[in-house]
N, C-alpha and C. Protein backbone atom coordinates (compact mmCIF):
# COMPACT_ATOMS: atom_id res chain seq x y z
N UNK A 1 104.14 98.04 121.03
CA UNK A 1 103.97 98.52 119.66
C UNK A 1 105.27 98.41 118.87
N UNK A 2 106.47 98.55 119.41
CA UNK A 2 107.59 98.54 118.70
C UNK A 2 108.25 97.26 118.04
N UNK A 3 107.58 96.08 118.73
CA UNK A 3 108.12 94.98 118.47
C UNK A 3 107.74 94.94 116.76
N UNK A 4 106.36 95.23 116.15
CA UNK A 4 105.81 94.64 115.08
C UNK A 4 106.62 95.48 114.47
N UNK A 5 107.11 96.50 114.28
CA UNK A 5 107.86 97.75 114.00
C UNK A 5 109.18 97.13 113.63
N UNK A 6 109.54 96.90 114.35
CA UNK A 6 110.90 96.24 114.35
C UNK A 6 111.13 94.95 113.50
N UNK A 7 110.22 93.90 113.98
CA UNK A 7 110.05 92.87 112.65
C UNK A 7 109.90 93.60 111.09
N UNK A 8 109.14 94.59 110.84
CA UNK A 8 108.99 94.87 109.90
C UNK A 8 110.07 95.74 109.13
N UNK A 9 110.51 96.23 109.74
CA UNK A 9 112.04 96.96 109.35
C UNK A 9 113.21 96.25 108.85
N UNK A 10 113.21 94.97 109.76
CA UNK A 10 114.37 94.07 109.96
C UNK A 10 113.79 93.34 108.16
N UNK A 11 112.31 92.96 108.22
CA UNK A 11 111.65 92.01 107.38
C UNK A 11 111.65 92.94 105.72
N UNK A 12 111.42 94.14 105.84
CA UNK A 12 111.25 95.12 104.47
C UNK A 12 112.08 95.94 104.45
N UNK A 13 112.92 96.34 104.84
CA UNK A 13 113.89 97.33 104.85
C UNK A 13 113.27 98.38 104.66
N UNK A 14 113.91 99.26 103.31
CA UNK A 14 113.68 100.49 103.46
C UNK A 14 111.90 100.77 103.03
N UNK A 15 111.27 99.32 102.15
CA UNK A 15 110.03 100.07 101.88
C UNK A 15 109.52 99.63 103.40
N UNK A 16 109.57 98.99 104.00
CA UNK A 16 108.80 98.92 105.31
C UNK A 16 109.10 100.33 106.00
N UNK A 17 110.25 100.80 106.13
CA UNK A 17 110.40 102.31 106.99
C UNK A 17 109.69 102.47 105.79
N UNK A 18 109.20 103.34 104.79
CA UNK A 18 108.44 104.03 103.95
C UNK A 18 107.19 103.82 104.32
N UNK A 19 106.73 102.78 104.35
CA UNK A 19 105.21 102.04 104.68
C UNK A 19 104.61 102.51 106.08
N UNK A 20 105.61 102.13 106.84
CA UNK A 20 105.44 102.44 107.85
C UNK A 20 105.10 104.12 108.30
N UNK A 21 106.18 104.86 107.66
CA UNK A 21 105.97 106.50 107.62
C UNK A 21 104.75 107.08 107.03
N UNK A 22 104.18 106.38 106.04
CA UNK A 22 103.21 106.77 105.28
C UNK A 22 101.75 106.37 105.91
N UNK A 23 101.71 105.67 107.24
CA UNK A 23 101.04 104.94 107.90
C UNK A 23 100.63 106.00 108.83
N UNK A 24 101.94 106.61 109.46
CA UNK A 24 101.62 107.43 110.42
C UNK A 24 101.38 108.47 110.11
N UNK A 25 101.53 109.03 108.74
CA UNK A 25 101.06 110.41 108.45
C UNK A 25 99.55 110.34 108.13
N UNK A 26 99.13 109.18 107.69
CA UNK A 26 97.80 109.13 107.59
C UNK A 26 96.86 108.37 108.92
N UNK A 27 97.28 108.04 109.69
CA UNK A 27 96.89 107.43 110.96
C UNK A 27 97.43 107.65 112.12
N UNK A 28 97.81 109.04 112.23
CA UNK A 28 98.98 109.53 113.72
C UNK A 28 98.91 108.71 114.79
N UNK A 29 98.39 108.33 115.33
CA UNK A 29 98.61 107.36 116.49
C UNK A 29 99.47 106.72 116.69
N UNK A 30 99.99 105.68 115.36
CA UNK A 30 101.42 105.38 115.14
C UNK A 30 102.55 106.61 115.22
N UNK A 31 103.68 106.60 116.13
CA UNK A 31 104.39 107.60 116.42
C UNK A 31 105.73 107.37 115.48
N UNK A 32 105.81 108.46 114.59
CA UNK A 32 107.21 108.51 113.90
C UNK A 32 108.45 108.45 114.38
N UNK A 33 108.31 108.79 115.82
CA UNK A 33 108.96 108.74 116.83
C UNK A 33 109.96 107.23 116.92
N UNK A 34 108.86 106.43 116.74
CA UNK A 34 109.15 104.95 117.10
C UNK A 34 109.76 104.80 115.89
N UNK A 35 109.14 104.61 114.52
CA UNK A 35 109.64 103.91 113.79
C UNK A 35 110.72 104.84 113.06
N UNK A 36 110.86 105.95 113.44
CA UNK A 36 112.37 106.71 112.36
C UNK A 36 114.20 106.14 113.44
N UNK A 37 113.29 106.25 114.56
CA UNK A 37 114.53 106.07 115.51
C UNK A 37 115.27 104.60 115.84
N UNK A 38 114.00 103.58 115.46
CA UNK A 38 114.41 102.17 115.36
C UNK A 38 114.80 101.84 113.51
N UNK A 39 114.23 102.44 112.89
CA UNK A 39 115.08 102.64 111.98
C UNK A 39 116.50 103.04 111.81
N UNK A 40 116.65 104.02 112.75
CA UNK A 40 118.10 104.54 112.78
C UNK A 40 118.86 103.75 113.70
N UNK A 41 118.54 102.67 114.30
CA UNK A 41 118.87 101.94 115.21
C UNK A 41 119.75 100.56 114.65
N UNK A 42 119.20 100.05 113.48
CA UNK A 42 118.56 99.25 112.43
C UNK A 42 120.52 99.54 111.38
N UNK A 43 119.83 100.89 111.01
CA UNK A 43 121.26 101.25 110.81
C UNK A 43 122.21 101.75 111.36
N UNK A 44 122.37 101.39 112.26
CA UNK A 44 123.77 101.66 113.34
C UNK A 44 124.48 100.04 113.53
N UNK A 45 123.21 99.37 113.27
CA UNK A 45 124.09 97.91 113.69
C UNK A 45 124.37 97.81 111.84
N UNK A 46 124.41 98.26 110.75
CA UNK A 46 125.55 97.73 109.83
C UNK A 46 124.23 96.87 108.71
N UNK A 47 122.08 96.98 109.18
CA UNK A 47 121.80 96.80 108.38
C UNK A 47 121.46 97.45 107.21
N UNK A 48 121.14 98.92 107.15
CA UNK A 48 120.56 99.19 106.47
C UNK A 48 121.69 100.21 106.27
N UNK A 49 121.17 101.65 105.57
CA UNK A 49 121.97 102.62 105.50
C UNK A 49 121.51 104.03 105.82
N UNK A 50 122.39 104.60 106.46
CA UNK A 50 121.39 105.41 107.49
C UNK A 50 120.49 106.88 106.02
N UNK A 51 121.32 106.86 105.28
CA UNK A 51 120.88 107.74 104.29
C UNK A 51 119.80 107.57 103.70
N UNK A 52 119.93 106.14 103.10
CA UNK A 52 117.94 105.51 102.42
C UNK A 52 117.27 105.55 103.27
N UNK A 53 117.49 105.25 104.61
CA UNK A 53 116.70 105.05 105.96
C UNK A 53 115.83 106.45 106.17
N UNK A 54 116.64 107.97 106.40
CA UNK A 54 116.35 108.79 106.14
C UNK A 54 115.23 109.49 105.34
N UNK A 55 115.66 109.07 103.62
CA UNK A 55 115.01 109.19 102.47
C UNK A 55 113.48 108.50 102.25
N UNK A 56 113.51 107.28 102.23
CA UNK A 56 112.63 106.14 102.45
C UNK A 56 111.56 106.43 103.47
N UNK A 57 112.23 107.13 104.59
CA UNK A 57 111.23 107.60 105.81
C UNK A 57 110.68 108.99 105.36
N UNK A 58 111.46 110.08 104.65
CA UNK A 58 110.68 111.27 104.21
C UNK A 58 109.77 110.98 103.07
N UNK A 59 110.06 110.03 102.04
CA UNK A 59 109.33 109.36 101.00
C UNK A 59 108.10 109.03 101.46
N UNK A 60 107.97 108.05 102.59
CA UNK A 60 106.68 107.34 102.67
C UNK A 60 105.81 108.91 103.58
N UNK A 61 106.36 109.31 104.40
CA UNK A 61 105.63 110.63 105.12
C UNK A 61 105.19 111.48 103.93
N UNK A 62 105.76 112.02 102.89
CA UNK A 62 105.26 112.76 101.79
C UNK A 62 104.31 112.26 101.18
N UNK A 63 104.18 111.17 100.92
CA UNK A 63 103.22 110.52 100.49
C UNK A 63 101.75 110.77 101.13
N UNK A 64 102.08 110.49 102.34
CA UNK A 64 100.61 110.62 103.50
C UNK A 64 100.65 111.92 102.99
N UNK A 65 101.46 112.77 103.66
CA UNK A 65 101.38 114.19 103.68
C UNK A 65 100.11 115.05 102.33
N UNK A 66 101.12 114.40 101.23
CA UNK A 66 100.33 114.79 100.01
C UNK A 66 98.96 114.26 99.84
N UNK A 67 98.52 113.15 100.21
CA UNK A 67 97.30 112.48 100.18
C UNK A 67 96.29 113.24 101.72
N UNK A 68 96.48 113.59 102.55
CA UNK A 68 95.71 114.69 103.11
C UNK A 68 95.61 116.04 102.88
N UNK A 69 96.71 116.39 102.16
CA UNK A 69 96.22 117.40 101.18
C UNK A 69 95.28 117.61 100.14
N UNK A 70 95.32 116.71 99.31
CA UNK A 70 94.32 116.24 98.15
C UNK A 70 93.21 116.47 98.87
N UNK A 71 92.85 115.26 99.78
CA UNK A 71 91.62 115.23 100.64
C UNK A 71 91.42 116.40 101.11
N UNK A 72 91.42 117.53 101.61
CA UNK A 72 91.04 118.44 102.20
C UNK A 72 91.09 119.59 100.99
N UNK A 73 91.74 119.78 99.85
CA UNK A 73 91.79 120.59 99.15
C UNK A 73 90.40 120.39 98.04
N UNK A 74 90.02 119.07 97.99
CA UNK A 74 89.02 118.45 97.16
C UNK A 74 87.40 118.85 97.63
N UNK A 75 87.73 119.06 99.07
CA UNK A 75 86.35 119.24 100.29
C UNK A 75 86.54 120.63 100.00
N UNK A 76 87.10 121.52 100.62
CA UNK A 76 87.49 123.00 100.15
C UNK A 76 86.76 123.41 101.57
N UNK A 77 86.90 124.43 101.30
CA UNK A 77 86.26 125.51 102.48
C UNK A 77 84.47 125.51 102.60
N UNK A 78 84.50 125.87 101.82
CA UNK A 78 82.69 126.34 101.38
C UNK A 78 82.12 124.83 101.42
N UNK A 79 82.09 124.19 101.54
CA UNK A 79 81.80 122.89 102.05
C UNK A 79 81.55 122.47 103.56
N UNK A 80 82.53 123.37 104.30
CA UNK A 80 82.63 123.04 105.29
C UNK A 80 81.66 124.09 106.41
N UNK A 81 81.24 125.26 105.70
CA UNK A 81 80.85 126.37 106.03
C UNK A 81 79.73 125.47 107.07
N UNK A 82 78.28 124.98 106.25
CA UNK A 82 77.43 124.90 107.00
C UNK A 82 77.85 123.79 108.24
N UNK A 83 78.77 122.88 108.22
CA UNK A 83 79.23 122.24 109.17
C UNK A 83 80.06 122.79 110.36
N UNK A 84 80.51 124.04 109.90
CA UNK A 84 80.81 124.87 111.47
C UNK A 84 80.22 125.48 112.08
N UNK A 85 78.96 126.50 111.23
CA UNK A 85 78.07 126.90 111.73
C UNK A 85 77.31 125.92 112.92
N UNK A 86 76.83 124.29 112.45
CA UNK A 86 76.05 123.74 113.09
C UNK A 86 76.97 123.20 114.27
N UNK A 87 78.46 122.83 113.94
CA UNK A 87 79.18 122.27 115.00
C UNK A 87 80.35 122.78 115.38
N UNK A 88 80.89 124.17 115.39
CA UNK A 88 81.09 124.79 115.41
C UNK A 88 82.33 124.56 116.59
N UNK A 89 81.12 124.78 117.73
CA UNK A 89 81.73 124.83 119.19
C UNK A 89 82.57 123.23 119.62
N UNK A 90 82.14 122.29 119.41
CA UNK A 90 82.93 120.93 119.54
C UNK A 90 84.14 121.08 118.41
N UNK A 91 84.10 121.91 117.35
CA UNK A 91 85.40 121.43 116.23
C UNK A 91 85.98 122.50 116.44
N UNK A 92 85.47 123.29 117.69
CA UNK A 92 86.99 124.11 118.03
C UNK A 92 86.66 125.58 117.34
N UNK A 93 86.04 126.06 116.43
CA UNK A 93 86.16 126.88 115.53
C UNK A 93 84.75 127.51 115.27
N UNK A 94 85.02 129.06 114.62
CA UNK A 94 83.93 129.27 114.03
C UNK A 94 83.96 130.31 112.89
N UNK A 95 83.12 130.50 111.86
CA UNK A 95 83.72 130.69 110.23
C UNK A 95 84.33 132.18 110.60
N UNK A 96 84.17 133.01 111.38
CA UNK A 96 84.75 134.26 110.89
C UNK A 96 86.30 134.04 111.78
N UNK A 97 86.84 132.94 112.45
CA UNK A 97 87.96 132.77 112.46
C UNK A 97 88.49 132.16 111.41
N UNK A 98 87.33 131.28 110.76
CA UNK A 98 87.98 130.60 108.99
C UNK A 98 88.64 131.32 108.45
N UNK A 99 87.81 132.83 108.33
CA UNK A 99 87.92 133.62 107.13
C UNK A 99 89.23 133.83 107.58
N UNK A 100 89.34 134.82 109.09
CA UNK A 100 90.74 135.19 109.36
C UNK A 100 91.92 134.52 108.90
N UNK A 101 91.98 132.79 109.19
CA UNK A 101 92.75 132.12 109.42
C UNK A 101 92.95 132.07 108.06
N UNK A 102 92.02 132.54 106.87
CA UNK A 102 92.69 132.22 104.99
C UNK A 102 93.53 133.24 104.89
N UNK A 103 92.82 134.60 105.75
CA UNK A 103 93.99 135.97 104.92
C UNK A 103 95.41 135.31 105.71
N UNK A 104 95.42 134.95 107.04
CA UNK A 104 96.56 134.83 107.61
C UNK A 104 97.38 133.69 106.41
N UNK A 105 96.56 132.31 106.27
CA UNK A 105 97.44 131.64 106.17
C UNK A 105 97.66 131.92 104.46
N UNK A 106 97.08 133.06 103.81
CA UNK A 106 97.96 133.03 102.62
C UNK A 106 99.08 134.04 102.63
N UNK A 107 99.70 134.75 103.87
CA UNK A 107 101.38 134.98 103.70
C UNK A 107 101.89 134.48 104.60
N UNK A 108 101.28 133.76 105.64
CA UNK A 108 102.35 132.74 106.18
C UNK A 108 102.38 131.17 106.50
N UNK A 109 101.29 130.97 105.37
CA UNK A 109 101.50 129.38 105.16
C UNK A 109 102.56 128.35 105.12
N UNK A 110 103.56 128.75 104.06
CA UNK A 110 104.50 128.22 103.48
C UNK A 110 105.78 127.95 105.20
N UNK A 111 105.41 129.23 105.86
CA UNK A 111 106.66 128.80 107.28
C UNK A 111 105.10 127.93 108.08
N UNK A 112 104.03 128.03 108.33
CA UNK A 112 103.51 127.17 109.13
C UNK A 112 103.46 125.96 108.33
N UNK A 113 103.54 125.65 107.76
CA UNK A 113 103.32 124.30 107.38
C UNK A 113 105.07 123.88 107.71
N UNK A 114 106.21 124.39 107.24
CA UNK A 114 107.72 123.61 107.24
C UNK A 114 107.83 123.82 108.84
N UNK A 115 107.32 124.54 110.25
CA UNK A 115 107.51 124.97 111.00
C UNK A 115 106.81 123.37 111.55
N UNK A 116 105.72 123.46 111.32
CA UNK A 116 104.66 122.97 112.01
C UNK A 116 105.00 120.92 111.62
N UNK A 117 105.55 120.83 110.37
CA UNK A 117 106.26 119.34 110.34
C UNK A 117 107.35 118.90 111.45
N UNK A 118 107.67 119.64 111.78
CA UNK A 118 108.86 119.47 113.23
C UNK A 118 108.06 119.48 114.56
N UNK A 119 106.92 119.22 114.43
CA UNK A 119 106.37 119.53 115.87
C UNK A 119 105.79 118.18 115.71
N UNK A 120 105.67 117.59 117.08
CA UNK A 120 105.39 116.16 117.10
C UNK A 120 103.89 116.21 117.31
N UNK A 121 103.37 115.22 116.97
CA UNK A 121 101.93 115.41 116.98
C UNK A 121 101.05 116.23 115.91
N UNK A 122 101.58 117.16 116.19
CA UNK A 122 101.15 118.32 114.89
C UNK A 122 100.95 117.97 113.84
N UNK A 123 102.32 117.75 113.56
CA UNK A 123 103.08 117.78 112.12
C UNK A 123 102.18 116.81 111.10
N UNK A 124 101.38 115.69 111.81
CA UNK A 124 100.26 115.23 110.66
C UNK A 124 99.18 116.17 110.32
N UNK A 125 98.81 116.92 110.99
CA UNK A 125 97.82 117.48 111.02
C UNK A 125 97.77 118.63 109.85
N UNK A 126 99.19 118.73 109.76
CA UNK A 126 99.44 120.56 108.94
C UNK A 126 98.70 120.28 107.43
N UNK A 127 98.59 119.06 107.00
CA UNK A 127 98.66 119.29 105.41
C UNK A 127 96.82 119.44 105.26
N UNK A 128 95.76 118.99 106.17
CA UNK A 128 94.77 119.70 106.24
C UNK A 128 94.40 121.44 106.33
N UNK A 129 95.12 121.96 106.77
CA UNK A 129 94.71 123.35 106.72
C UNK A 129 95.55 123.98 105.28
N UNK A 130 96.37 123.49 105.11
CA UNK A 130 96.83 123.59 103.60
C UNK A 130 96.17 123.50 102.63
N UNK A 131 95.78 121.94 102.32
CA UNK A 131 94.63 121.62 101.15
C UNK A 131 93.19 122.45 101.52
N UNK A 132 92.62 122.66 102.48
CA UNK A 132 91.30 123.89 102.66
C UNK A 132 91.75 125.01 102.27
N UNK A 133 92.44 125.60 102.62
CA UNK A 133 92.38 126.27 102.07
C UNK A 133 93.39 127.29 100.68
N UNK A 134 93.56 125.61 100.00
CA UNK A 134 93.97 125.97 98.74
C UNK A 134 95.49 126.55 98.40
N UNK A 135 96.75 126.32 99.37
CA UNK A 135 97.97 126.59 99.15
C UNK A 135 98.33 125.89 98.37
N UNK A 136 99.34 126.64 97.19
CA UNK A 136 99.93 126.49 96.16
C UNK A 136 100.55 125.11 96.29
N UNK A 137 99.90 124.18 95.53
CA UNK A 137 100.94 122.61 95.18
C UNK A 137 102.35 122.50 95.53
N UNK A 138 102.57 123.46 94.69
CA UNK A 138 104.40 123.42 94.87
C UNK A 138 104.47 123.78 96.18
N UNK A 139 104.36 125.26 96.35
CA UNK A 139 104.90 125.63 98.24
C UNK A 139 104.45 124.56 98.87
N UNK A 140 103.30 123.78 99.02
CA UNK A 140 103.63 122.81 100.10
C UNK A 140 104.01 121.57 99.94
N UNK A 141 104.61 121.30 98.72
CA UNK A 141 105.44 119.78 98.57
C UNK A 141 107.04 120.88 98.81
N UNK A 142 107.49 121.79 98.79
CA UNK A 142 108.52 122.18 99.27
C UNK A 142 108.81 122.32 100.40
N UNK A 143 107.66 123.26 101.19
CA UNK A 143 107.89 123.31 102.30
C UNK A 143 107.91 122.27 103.24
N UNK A 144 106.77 121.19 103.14
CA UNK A 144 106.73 120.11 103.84
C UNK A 144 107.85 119.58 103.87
N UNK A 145 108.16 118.86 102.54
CA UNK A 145 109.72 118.09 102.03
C UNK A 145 110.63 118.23 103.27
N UNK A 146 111.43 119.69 103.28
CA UNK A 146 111.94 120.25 104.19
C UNK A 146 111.66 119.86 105.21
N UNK A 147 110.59 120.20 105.85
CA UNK A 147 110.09 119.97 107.00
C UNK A 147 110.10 118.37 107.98
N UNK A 148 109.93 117.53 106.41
CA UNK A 148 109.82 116.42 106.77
C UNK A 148 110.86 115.54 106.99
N UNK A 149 112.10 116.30 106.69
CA UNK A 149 113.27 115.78 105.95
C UNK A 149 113.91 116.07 107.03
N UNK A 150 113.82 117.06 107.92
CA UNK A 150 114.35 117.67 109.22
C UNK A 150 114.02 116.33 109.87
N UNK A 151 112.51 116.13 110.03
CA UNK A 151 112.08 115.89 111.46
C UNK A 151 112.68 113.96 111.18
N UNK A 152 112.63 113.37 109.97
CA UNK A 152 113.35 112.39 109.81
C UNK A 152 114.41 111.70 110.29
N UNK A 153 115.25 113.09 109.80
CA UNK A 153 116.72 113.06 109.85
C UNK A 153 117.05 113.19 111.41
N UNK A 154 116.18 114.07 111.84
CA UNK A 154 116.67 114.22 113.62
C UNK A 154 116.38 112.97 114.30
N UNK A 155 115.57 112.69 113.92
CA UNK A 155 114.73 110.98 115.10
C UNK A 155 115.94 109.79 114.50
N UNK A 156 115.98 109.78 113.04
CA UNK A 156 116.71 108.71 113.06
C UNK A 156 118.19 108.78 113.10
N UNK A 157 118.54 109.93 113.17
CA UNK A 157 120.13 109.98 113.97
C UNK A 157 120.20 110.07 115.36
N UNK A 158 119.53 110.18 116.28
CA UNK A 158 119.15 110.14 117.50
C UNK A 158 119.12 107.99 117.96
N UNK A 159 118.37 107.84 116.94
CA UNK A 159 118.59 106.52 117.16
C UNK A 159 119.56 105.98 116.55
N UNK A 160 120.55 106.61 115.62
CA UNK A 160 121.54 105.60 114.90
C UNK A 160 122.93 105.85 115.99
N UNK A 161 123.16 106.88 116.73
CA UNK A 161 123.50 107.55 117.57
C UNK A 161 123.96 106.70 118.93
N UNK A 162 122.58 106.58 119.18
CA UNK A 162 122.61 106.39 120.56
C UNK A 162 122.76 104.66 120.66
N UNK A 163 122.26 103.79 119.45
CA UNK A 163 122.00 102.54 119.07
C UNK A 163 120.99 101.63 119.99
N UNK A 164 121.98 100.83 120.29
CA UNK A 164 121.13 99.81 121.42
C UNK A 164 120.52 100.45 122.33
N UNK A 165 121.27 101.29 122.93
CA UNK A 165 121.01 102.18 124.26
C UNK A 165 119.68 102.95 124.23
N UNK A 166 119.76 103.11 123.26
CA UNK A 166 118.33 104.40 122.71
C UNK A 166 116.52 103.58 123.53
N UNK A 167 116.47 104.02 124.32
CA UNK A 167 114.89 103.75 124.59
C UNK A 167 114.09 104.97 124.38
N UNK A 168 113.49 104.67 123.15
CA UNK A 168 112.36 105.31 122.47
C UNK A 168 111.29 105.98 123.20
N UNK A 169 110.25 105.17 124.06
CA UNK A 169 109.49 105.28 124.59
C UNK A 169 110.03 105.72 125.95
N UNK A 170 111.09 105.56 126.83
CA UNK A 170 111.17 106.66 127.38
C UNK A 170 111.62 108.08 127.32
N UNK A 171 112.62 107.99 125.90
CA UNK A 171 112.63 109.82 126.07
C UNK A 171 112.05 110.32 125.22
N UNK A 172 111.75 110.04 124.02
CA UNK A 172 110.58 110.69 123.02
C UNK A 172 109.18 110.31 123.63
N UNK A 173 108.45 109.43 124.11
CA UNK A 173 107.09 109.31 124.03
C UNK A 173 106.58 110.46 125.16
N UNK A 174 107.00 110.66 126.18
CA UNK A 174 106.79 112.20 127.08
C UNK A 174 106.96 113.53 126.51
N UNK A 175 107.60 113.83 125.82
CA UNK A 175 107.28 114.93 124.78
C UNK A 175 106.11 114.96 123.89
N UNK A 176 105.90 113.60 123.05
CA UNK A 176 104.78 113.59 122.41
C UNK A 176 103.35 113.60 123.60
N UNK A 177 103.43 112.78 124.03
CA UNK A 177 102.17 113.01 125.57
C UNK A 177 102.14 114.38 126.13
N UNK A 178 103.22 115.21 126.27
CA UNK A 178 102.96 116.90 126.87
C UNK A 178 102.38 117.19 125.43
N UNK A 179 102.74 117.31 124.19
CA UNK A 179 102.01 118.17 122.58
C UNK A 179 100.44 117.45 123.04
N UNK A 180 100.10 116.16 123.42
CA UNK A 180 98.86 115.99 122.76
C UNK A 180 98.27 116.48 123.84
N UNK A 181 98.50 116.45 125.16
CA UNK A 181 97.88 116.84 126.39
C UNK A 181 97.59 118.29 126.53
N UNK A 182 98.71 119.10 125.61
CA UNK A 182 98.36 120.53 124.95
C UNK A 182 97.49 120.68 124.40
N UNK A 183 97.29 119.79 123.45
CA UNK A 183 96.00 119.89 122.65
C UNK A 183 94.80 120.11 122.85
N UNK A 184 94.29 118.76 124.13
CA UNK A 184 93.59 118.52 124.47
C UNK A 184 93.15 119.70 125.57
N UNK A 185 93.96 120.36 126.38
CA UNK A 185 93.58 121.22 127.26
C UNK A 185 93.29 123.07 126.12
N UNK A 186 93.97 122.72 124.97
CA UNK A 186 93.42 123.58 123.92
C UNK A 186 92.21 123.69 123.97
N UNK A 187 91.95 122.30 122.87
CA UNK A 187 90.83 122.14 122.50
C UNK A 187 89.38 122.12 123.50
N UNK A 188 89.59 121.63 124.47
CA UNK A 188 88.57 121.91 126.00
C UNK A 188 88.71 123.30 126.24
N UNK A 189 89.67 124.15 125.92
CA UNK A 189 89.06 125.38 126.70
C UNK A 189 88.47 126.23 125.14
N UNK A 190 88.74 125.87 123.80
CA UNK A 190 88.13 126.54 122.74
C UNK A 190 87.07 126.08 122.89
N UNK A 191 86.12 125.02 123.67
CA UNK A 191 84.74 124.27 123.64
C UNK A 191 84.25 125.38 124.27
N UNK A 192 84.94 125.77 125.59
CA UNK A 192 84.43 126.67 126.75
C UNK A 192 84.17 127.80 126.11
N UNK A 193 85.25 128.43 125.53
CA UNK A 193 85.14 129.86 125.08
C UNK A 193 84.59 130.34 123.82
N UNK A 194 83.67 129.34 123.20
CA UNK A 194 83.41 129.28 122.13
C UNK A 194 82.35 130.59 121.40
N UNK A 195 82.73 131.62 120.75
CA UNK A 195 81.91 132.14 119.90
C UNK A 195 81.35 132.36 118.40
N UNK A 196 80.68 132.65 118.37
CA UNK A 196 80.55 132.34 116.57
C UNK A 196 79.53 133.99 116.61
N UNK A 197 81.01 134.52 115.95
CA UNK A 197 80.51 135.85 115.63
C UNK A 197 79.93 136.14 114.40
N UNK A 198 80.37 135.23 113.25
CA UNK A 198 80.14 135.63 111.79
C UNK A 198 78.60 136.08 112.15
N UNK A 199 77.98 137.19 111.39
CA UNK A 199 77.35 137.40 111.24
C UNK A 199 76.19 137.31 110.02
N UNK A 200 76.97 136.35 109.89
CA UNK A 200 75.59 135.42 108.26
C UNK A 200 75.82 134.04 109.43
N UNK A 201 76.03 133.76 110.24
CA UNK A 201 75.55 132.18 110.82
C UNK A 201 74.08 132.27 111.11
């Protein structure tokens, strides 16, 4: 995967790192991992500059970021109601944890979302529970920003850093494989334990 990555960095500079970032916030599978750190790699050998590299990479991620917000803020909650009721137990969830999860996440949205951009794997995921349930525009182009600007800045100084030497896929891609393997043993045991208490289902 890194090779096309790498042509494209070498081939677009900074809008390719942008393109590329904005790729993976809307298609996680692609790992930011890869392309912030061969970016920073990129600029260690004297092509690029590690600062636009940086910028360019929080640019194109905000972008995604903000565009799954839209999308999920546009769908809203009450939309989604009769679709948990019916599927409830496979999507993990059920509405009277919805409800919980709005009072919670309207006083501590603003740290889960800048918290939750530093977590690998995650961190695409955050700007959906944002746009559902309706956090303030601004707090989450701030908080994210931040958030995003961290997790940027760490991967691609890690690779501007370490340079040639830096293999990607062996010390970042095992961290990301333990978050998703978390997930997954999450999400299998919320299947198991699944209740749906609301009492209007």
């Amino acid at each position: 995967m890194s090779d096309w990555i790498v042509r494209l960095i070498e081939q677009s500079g900074y809008l390719g790192v942008g393109f590329l970032m904005f790729l993976e916030t809307v298609f996680p599978p692609i790992p930011s991992e890869i392309i912030m750190s061969i970016a920073g790699v990129t600029a260690a050998r004297g092509s690029l500059s590690l600062g636009w590299v940086i910028a360019s990479g929080t640019a194109g991620a905000m972008l995604g970021n903000i565009f799954w917000y839209l999308a999920a803020r546009a769908l809203g909650i009450v939309r989604l109601q009769p679709i948990i009721h019916r599927w409830g137990r496979w999507l993990g969830i059920s509405w009277s944890e919805v409800k919980r999860g709005e009072k919670w996440f309207a006083a501590h949205g603003t740290a889960f979302v800048l918290i939750g951009r530093l977590i690998p794997t995650v961190r695409s995921l955050v700007s959906v529970p944002a746009g559902l349930l309706k956090m303030r525009f601004r707090s989450f182009v701030i908080a994210s920003t931040i958030g995003t600007a961290g997790w940027t800045t760490l991967i691609a100084l890690a690779g501007y850093k370490l340079g040639e030497n830096f293999d990607v896929d062996a010390l970042l891609g095992p961290m990301s494989n333990a978050v998703l393997a978390s997930l997954v043993l999450l999400y299998l045991y919320r299947v198991w334990t699944h209740r749906d208490v609301d009492p209007d289902s």
